[in-house]
C-alpha atoms as a PDB file:
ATOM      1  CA  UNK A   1      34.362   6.451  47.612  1.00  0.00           C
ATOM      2  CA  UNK A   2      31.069   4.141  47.272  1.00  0.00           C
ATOM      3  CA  UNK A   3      29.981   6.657  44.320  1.00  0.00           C
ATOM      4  CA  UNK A   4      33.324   5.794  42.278  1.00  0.00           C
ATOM      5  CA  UNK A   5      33.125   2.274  43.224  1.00  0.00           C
ATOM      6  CA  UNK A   6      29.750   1.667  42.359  1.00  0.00           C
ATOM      7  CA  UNK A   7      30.505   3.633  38.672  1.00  0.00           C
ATOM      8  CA  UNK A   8      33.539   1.757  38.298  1.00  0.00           C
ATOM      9  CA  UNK A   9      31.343  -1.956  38.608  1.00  0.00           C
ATOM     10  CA  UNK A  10      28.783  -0.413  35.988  1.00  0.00           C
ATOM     11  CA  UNK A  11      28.682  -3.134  33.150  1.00  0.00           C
ATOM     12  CA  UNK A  12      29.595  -1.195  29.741  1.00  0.00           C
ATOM     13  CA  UNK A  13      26.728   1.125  28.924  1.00  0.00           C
ATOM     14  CA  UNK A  14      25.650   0.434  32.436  1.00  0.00           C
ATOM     15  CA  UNK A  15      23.349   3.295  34.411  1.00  0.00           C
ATOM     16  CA  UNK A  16      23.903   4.683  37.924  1.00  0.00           C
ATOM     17  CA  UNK A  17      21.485   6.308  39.610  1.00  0.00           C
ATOM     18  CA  UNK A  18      22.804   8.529  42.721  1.00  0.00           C
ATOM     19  CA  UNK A  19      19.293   9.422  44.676  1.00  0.00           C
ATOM     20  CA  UNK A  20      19.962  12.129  47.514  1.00  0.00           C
ATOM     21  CA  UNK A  21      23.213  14.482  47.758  1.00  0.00           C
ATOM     22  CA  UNK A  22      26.395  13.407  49.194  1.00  0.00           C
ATOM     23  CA  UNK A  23      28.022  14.458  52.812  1.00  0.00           C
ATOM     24  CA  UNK A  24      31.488  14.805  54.321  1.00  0.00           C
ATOM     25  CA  UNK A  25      34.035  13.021  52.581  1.00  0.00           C
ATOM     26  CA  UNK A  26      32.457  11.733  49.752  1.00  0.00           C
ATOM     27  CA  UNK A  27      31.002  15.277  49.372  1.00  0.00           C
ATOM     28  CA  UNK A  28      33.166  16.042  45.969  1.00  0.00           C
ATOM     29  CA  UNK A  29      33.400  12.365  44.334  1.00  0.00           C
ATOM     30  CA  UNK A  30      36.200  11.436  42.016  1.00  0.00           C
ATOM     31  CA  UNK A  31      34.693   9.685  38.975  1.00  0.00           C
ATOM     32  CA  UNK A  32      36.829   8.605  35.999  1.00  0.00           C
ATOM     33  CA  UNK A  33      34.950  10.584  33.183  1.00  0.00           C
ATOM     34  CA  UNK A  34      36.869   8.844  30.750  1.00  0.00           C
ATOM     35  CA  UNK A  35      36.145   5.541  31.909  1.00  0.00           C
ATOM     36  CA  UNK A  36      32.509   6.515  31.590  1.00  0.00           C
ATOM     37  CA  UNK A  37      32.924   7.822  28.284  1.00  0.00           C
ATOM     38  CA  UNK A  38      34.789   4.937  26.879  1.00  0.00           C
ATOM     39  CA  UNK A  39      32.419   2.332  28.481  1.00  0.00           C
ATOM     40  CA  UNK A  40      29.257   4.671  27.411  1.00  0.00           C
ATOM     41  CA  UNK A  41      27.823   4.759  31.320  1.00  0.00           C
ATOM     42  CA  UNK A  42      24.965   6.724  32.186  1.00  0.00           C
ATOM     43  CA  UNK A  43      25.214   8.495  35.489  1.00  0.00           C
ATOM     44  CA  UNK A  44      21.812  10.178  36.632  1.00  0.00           C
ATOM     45  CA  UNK A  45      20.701  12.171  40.144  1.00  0.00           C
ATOM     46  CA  UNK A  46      17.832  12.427  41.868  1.00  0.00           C
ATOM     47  CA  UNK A  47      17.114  14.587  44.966  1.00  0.00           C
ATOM     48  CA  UNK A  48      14.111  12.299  45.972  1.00  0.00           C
ATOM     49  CA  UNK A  49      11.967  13.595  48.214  1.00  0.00           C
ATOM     50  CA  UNK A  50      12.382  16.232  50.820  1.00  0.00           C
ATOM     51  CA  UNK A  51      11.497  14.379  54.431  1.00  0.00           C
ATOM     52  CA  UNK A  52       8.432  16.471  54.941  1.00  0.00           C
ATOM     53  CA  UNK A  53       6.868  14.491  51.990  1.00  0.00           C
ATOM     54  CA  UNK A  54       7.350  11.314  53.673  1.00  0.00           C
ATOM     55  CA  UNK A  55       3.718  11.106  55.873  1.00  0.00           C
ATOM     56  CA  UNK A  56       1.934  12.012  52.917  1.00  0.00           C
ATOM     57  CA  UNK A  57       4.254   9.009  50.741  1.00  0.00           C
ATOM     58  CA  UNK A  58       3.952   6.780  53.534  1.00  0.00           C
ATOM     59  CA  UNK A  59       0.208   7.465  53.770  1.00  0.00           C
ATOM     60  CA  UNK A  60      -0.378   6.293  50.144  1.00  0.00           C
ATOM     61  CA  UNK A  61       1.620   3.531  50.407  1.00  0.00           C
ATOM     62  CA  UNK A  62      -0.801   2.184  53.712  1.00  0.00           C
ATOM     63  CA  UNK A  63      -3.288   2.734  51.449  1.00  0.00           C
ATOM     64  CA  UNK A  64      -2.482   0.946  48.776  1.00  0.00           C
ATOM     65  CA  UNK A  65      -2.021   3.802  46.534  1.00  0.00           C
ATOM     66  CA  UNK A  66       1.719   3.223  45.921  1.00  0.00           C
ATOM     67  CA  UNK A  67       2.535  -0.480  45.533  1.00  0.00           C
ATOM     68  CA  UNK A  68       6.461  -0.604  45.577  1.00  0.00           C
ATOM     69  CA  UNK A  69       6.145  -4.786  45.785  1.00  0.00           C
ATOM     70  CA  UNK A  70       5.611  -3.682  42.151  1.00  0.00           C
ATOM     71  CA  UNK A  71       8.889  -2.480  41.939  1.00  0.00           C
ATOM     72  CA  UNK A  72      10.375  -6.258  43.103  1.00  0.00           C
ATOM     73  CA  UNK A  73      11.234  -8.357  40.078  1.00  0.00           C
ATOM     74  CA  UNK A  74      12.655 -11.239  41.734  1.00  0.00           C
ATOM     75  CA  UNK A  75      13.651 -13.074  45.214  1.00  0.00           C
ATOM     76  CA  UNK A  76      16.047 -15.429  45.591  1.00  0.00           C
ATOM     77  CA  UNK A  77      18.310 -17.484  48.513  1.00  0.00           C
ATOM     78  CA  UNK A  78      21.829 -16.040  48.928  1.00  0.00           C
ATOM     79  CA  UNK A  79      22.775 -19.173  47.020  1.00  0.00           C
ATOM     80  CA  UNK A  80      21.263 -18.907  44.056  1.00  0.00           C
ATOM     81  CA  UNK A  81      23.161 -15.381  43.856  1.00  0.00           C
ATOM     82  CA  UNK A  82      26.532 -16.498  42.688  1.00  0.00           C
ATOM     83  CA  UNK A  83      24.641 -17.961  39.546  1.00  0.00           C
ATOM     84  CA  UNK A  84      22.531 -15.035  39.367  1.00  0.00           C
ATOM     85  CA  UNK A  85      24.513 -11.889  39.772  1.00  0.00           C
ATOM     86  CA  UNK A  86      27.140 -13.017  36.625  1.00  0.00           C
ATOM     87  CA  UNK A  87      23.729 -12.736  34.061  1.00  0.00           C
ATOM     88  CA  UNK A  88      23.248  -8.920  35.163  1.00  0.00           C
ATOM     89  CA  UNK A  89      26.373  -7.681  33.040  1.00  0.00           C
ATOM     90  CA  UNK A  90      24.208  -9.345  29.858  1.00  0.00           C
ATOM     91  CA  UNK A  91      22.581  -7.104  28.003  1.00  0.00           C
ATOM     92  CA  UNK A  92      18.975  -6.400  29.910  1.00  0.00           C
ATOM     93  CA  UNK A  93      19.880  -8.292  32.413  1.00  0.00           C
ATOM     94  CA  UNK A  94      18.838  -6.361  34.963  1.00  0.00           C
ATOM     95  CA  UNK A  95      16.073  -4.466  33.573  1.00  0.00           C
ATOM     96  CA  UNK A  96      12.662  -4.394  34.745  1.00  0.00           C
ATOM     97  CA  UNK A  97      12.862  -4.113  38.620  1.00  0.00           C
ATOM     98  CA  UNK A  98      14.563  -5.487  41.627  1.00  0.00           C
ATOM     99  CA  UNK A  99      16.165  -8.334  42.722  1.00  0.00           C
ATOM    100  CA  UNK A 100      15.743  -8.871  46.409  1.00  0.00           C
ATOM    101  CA  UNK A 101      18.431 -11.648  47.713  1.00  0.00           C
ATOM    102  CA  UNK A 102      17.579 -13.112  50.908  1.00  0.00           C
ATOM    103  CA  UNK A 103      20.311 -13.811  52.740  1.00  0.00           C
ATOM    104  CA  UNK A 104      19.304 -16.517  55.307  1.00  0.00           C
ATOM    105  CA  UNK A 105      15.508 -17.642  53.416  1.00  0.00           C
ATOM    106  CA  UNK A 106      14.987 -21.483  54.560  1.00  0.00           C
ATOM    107  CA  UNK A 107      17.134 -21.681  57.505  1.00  0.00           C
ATOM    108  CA  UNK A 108      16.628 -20.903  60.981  1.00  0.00           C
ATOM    109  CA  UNK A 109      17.543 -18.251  63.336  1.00  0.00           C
ATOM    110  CA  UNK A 110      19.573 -21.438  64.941  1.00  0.00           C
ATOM    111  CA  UNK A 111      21.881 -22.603  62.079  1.00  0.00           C
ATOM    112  CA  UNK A 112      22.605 -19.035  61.587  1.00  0.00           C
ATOM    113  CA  UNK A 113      23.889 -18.743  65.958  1.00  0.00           C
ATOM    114  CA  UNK A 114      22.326 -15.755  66.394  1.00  0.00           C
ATOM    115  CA  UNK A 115      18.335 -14.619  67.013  1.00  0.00           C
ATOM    116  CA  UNK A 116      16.183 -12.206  64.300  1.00  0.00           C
END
């Protein structure tokens, strides 16, 4: 279900990436090929990585080896997303890395009633 709902907020020409297989009910996904035809959406898998490649991936990134801060584009306060998120349909708009929105950046544990 998150599979076809992701697809089906794809921009047109849009890309999904689905990294790691699917379990239980979402198993067999039901995806609107001619939605994603029409709209010319690019849907692409990955396996990633098997978990006994994580110590070795984990040790490069302690060394400094594998930076994925470089992957991070942008950070912005929760309410700067409602400006934000409307620009990623444009065309490139969300190219070239991640946007990290942080939910509760500039306010304290406090005003939020609950403790990090």
């Amino acid at each position: 279900m998150t599979l076809a709902a992701s697809v089906a907020c794809l921009r047109p020409r849009g890309r999904h990436v689905q990294v790691g297989l699917l379990a239980g009910a979402d198993a067999v996904p039901r995806v609107e090929m001619g939605d994603v035809v029409a709209r010319e959406l690019q849907l692409l898998g990955s396996h990633g990585l098997s978990a006994r490649s994580y110590p070795e991936l984990l040790r490069l990134v302690t060394r400094g080896t594998l930076d994925p801060g470089r992957l991070v584009r942008d950070r912005i306060d929760l309410d700067d997303a409602a400006v934000r998120l409307p620009g990623l349909s444009a065309s490139g708009g969300g190219a070239g890395g991640v946007t990290i929105i942080r939910p509760y950046a500039g306010r304290s544990s406090r005003d939020q009633g609950w403790k990090r």
